[in-house]
PDB file of N, CA and C in Angstrom:
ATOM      1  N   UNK A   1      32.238  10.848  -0.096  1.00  0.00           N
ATOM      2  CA  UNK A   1      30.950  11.015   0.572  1.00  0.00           C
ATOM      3  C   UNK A   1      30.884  10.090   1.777  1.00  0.00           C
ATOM      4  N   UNK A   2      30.248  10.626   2.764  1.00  0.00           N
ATOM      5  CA  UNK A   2      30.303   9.821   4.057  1.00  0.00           C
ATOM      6  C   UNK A   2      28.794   8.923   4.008  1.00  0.00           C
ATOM      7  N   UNK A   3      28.461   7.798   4.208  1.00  0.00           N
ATOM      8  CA  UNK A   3      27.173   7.277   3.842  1.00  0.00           C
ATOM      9  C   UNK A   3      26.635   7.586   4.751  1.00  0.00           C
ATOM     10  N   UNK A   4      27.077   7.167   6.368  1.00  0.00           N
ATOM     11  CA  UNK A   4      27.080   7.257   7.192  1.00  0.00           C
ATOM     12  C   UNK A   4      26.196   8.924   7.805  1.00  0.00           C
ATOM     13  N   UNK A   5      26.807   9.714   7.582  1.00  0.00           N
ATOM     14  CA  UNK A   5      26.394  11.096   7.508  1.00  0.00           C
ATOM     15  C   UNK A   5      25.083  11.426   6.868  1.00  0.00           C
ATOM     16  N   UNK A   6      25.142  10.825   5.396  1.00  0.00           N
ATOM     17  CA  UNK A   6      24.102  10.984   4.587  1.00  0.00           C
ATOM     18  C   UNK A   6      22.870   9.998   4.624  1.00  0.00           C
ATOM     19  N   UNK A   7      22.957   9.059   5.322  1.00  0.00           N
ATOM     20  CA  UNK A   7      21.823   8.532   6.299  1.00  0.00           C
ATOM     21  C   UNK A   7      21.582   8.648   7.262  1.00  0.00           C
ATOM     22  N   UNK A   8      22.171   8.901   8.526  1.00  0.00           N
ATOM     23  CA  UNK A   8      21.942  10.186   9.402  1.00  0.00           C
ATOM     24  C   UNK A   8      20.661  11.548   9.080  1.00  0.00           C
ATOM     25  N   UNK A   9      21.048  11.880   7.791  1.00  0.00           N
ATOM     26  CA  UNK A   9      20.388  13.133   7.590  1.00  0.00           C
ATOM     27  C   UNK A   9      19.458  12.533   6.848  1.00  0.00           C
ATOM     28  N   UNK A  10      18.901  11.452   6.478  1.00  0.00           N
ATOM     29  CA  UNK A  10      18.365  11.092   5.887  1.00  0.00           C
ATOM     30  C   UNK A  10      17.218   9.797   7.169  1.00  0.00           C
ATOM     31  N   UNK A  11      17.689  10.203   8.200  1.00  0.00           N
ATOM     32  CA  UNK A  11      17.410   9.478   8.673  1.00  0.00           C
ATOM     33  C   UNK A  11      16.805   7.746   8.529  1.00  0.00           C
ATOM     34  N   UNK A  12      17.889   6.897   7.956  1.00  0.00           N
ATOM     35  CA  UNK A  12      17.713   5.809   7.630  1.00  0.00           C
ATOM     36  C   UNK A  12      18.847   4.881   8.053  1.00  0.00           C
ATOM     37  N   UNK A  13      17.981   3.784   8.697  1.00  0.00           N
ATOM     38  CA  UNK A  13      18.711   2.783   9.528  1.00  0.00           C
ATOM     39  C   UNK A  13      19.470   1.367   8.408  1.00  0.00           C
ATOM     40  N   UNK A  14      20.899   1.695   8.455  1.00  0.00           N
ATOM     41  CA  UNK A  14      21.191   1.033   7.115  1.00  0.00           C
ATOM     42  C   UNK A  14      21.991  -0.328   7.691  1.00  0.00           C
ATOM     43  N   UNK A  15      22.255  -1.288   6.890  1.00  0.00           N
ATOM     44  CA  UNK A  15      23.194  -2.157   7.578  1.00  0.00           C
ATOM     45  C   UNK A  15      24.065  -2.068   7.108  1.00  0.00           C
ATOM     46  N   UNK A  16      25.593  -2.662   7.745  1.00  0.00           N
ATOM     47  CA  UNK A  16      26.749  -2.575   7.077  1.00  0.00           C
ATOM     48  C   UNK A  16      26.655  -3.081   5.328  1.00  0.00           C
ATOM     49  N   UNK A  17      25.815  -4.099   5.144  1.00  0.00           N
ATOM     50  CA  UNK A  17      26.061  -4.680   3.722  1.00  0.00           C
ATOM     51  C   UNK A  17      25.113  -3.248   2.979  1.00  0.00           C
ATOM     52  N   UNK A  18      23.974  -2.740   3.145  1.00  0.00           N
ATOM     53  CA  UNK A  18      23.778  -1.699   2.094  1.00  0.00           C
ATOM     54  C   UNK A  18      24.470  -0.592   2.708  1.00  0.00           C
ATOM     55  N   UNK A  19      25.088   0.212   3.470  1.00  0.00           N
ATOM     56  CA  UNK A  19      26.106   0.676   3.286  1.00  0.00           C
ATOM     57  C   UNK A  19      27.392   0.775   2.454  1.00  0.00           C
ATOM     58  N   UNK A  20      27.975  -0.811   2.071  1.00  0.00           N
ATOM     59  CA  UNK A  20      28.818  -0.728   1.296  1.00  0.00           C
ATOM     60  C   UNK A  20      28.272  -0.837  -0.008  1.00  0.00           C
ATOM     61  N   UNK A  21      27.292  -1.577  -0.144  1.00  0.00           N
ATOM     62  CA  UNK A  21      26.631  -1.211  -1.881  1.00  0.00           C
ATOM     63  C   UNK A  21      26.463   0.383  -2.123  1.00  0.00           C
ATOM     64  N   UNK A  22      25.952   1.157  -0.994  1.00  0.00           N
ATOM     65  CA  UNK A  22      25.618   2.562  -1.176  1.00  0.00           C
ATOM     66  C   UNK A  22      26.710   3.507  -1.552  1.00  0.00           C
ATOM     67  N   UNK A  23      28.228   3.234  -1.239  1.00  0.00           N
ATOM     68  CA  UNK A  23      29.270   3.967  -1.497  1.00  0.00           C
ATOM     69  C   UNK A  23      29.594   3.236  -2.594  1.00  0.00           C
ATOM     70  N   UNK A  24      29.147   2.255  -3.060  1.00  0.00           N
ATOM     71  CA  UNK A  24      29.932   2.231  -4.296  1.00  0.00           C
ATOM     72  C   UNK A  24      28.889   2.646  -5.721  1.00  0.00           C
ATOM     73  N   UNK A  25      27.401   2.500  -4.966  1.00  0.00           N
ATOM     74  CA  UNK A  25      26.597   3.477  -6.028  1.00  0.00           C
ATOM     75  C   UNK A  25      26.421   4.717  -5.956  1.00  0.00           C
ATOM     76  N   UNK A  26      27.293   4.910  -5.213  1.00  0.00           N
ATOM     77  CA  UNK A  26      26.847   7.041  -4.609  1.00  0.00           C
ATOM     78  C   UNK A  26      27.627   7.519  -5.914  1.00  0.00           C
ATOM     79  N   UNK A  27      28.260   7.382  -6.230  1.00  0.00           N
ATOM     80  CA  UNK A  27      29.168   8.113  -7.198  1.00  0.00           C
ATOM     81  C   UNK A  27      28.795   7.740  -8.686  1.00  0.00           C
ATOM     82  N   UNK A  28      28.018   7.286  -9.010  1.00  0.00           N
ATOM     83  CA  UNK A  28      27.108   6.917 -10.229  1.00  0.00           C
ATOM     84  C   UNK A  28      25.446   7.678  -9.924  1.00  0.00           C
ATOM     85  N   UNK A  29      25.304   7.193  -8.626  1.00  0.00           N
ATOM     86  CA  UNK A  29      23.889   7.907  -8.779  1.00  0.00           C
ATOM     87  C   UNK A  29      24.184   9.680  -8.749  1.00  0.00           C
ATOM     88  N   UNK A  30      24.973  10.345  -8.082  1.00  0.00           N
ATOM     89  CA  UNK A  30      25.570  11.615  -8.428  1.00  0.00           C
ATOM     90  C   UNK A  30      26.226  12.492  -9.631  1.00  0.00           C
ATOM     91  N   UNK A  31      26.614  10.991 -10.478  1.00  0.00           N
ATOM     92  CA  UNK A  31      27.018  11.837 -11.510  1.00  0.00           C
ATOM     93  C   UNK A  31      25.812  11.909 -12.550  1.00  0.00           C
ATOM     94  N   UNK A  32      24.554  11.156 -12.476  1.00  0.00           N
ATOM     95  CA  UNK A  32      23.532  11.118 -12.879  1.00  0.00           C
ATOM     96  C   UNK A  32      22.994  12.373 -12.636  1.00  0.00           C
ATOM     97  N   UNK A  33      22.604  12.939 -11.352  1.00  0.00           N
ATOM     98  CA  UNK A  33      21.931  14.145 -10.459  1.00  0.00           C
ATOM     99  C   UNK A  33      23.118  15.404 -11.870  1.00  0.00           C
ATOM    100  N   UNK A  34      24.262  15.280 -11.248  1.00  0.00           N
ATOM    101  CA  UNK A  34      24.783  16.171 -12.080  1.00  0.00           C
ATOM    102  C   UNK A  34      24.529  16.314 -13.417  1.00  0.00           C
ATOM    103  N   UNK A  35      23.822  15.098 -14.399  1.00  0.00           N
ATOM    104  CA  UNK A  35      24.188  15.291 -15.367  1.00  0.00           C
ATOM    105  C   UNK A  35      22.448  15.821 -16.043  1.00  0.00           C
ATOM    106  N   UNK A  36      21.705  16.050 -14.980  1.00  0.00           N
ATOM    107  CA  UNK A  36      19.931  16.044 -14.934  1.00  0.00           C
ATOM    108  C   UNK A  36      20.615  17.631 -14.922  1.00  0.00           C
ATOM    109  N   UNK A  37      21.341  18.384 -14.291  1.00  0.00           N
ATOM    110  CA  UNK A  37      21.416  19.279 -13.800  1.00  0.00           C
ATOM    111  C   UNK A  37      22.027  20.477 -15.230  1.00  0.00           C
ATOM    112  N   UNK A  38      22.086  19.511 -15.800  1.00  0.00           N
ATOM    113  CA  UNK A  38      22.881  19.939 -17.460  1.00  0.00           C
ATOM    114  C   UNK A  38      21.538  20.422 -18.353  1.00  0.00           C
ATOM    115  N   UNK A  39      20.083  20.206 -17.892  1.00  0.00           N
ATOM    116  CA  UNK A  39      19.467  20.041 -18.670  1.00  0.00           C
ATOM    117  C   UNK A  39      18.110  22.101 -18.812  1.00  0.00           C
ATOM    118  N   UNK A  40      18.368  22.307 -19.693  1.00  0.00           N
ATOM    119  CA  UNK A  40      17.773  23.813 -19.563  1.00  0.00           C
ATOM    120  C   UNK A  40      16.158  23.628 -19.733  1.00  0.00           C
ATOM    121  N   UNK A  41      16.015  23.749 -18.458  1.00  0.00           N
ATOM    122  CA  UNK A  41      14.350  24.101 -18.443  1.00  0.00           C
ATOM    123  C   UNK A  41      13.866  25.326 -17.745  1.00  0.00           C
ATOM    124  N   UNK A  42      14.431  26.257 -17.725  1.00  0.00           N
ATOM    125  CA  UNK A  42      14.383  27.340 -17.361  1.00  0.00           C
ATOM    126  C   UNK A  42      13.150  28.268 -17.972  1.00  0.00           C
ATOM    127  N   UNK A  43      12.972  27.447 -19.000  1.00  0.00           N
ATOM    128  CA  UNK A  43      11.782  28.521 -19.962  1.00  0.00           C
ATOM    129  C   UNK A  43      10.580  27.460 -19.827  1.00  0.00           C
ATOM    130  N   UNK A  44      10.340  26.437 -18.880  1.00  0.00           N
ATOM    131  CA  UNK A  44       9.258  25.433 -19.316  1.00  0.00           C
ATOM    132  C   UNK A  44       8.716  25.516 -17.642  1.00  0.00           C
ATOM    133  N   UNK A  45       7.655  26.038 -18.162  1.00  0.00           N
ATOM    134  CA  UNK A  45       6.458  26.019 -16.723  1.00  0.00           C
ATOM    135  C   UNK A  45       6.290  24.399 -15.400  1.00  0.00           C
ATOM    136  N   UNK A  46       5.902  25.033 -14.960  1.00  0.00           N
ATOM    137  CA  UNK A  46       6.222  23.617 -13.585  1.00  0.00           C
ATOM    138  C   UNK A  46       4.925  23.024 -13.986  1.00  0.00           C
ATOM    139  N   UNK A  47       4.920  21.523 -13.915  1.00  0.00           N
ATOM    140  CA  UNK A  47       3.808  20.527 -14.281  1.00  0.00           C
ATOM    141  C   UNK A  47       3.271  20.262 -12.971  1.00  0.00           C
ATOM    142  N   UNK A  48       2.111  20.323 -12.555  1.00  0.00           N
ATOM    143  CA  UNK A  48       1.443  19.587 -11.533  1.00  0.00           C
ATOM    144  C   UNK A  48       0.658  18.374 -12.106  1.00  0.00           C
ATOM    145  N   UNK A  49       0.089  18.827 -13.263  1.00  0.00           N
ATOM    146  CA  UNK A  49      -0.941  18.012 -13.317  1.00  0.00           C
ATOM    147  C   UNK A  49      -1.429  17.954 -15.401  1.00  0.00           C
ATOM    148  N   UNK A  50      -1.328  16.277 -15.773  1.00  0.00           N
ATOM    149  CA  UNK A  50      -0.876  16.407 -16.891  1.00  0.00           C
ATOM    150  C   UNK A  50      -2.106  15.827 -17.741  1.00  0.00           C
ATOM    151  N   UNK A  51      -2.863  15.520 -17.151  1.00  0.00           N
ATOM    152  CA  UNK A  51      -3.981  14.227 -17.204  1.00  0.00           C
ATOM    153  C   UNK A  51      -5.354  15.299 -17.791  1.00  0.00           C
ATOM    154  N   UNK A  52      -5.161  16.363 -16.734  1.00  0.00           N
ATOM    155  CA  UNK A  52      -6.683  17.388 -16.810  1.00  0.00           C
ATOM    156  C   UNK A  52      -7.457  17.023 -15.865  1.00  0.00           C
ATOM    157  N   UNK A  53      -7.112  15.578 -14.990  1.00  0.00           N
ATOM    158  CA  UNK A  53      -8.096  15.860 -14.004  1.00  0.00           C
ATOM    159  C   UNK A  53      -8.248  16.575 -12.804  1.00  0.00           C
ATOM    160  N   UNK A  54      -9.349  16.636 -12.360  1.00  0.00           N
ATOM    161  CA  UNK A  54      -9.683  18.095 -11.481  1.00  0.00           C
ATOM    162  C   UNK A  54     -10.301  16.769  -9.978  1.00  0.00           C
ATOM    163  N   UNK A  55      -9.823  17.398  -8.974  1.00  0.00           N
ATOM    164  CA  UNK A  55     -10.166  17.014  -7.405  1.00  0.00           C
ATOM    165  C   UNK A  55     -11.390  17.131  -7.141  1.00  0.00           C
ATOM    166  N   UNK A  56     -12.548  16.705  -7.251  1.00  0.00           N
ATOM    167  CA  UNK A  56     -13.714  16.959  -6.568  1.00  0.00           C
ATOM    168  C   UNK A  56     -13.823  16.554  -5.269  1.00  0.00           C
ATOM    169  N   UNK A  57     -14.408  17.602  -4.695  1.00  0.00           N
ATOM    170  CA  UNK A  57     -14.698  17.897  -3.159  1.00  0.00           C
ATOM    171  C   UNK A  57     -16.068  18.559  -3.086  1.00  0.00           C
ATOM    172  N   UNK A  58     -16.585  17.729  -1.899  1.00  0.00           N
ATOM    173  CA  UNK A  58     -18.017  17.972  -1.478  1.00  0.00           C
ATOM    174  C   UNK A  58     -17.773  18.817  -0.067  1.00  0.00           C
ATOM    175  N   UNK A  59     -18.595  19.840  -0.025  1.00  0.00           N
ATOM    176  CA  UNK A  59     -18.460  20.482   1.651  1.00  0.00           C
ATOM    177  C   UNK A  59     -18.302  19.559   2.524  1.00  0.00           C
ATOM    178  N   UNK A  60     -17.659  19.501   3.764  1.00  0.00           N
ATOM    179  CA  UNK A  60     -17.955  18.642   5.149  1.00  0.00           C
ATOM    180  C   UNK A  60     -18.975  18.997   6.118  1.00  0.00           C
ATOM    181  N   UNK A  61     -19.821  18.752   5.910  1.00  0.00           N
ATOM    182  CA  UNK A  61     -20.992  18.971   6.770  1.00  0.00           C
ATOM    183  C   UNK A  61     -21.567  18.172   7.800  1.00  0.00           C
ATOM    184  N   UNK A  62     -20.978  18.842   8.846  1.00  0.00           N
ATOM    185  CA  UNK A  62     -21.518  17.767  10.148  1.00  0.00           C
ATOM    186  C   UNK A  62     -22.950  17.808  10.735  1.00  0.00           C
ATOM    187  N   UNK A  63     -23.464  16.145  10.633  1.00  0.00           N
ATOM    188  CA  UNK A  63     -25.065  16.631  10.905  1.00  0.00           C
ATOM    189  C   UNK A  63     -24.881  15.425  12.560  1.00  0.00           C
ATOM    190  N   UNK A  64     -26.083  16.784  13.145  1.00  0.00           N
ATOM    191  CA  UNK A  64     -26.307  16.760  14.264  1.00  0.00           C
ATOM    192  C   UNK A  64     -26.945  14.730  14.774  1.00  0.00           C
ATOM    193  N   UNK A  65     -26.649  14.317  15.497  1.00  0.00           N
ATOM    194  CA  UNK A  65     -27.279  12.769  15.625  1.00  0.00           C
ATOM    195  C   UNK A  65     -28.108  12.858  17.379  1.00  0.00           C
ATOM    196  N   UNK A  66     -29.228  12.366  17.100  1.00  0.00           N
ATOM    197  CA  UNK A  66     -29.785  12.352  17.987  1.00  0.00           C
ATOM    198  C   UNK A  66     -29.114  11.211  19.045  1.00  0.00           C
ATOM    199  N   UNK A  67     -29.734  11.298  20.438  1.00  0.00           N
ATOM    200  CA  UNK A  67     -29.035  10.621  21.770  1.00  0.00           C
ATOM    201  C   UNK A  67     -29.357   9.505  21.288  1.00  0.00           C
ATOM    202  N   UNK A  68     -30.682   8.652  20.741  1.00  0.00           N
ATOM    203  CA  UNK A  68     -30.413   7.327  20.544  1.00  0.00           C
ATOM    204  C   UNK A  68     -29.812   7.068  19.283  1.00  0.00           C
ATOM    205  N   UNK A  69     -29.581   7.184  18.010  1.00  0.00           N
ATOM    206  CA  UNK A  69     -28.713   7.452  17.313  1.00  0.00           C
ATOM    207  C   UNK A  69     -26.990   6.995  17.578  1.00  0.00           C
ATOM    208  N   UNK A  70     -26.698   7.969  18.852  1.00  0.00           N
ATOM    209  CA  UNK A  70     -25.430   8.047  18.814  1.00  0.00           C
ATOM    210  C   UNK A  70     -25.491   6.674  19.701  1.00  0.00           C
ATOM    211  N   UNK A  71     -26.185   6.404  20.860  1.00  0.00           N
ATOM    212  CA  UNK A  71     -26.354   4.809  21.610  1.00  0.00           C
ATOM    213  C   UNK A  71     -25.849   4.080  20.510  1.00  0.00           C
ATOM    214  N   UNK A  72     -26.820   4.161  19.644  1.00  0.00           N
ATOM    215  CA  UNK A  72     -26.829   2.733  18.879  1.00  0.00           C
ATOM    216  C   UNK A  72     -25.855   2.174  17.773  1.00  0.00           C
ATOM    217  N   UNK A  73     -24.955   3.706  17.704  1.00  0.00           N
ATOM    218  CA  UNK A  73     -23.576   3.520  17.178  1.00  0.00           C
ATOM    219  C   UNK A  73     -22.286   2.705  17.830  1.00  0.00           C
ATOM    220  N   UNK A  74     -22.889   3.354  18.982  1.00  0.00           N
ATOM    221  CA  UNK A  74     -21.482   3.107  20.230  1.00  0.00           C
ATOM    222  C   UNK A  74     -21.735   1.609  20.477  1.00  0.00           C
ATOM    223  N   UNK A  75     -23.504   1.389  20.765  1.00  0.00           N
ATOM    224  CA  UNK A  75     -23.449  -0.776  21.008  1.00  0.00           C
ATOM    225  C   UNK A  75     -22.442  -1.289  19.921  1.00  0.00           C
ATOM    226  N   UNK A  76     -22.230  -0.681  18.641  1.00  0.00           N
ATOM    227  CA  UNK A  76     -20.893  -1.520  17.764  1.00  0.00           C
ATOM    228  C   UNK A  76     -19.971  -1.617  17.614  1.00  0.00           C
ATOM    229  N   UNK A  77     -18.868  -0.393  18.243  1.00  0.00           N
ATOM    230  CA  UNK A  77     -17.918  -0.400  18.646  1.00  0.00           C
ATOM    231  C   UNK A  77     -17.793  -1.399  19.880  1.00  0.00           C
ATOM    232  N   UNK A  78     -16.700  -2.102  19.453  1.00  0.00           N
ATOM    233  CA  UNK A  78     -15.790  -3.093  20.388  1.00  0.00           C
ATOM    234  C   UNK A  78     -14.798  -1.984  21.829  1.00  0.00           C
ATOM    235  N   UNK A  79     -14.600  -0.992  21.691  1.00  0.00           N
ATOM    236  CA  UNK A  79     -13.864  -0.261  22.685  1.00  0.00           C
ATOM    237  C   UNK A  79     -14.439   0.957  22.990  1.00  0.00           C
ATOM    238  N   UNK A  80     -15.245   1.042  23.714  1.00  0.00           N
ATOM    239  CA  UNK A  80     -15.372   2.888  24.409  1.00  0.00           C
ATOM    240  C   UNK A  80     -14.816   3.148  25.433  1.00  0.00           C
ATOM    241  N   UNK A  81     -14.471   4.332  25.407  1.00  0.00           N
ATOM    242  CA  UNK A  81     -13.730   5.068  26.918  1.00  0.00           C
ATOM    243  C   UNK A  81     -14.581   6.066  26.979  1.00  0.00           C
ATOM    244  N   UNK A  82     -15.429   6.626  28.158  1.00  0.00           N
ATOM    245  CA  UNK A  82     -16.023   7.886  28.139  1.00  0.00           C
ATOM    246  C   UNK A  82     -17.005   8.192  26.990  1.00  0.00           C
ATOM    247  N   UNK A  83     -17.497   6.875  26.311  1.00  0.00           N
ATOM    248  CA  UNK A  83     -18.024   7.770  25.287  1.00  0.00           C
ATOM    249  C   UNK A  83     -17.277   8.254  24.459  1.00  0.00           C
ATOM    250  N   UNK A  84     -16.518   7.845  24.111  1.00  0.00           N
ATOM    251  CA  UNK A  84     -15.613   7.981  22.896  1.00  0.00           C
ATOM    252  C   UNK A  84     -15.039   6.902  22.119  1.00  0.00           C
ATOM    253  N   UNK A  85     -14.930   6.630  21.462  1.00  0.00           N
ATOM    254  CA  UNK A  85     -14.696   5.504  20.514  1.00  0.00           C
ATOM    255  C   UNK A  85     -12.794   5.696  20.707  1.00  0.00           C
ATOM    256  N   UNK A  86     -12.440   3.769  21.505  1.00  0.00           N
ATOM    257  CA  UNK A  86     -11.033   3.745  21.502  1.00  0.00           C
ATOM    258  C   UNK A  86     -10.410   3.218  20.567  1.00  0.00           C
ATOM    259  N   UNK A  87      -9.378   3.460  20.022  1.00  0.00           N
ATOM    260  CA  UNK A  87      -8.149   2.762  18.905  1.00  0.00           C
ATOM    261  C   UNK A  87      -7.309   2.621  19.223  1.00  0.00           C
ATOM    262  N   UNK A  88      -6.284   1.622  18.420  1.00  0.00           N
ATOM    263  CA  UNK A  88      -5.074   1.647  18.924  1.00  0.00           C
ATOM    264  C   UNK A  88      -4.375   2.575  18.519  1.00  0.00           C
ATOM    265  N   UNK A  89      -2.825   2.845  18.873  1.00  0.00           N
ATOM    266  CA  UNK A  89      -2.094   3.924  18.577  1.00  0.00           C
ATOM    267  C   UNK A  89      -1.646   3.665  17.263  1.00  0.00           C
ATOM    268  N   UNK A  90      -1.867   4.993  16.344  1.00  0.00           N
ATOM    269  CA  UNK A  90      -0.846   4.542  14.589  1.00  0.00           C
ATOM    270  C   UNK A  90       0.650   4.887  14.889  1.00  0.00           C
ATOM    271  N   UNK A  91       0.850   5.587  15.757  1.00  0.00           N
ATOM    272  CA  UNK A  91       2.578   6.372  15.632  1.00  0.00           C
ATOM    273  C   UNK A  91       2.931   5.747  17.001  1.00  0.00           C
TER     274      UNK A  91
END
């Protein structure tokens, strides 16, 4: 196995030292995968959810804010541009 390749496609920036730990666990963690692969569940339904609990969700309902309203939001924000509330970048 090429590690090299398979972090590539995995897109992950590795260093030489877990690189060489990784080839010498690739062939243990694979024969593991293979040996999961031994196992017949062919007749057993897919699990999402094991607990019973259920997602509650409320509609999103956007309510209208009057002009001073929205003023008196914006005096608390630390950054506006245009009337829009600025952030920094996440990505």
């Amino acid at each position: 196995m090429d590690i090299n390749h398979i972090a590539k496609l995995a897109r992950l920036g590795l260093s030489e030292k877990e690189k060489e730990k990784l080839e010498k666990e690739l062939p243990s963690i694979l024969k593991f995968v293979d040996k999961l692969n031994e196992v017949k569940a062919d007749k057993i339904d897919p699990t999402t959810q094991v607990t019973g609990l259920e997602n509650v969700v409320r509609k999103d309902k956007a309510r209208v804010k009057s002009k001073q309203e929205t003023e008196k939001l914006l005096k608390l924000v630390p950054n506006i541009k245009d009337r829009h509330v600025k952030v920094k970048a996440i990505l």
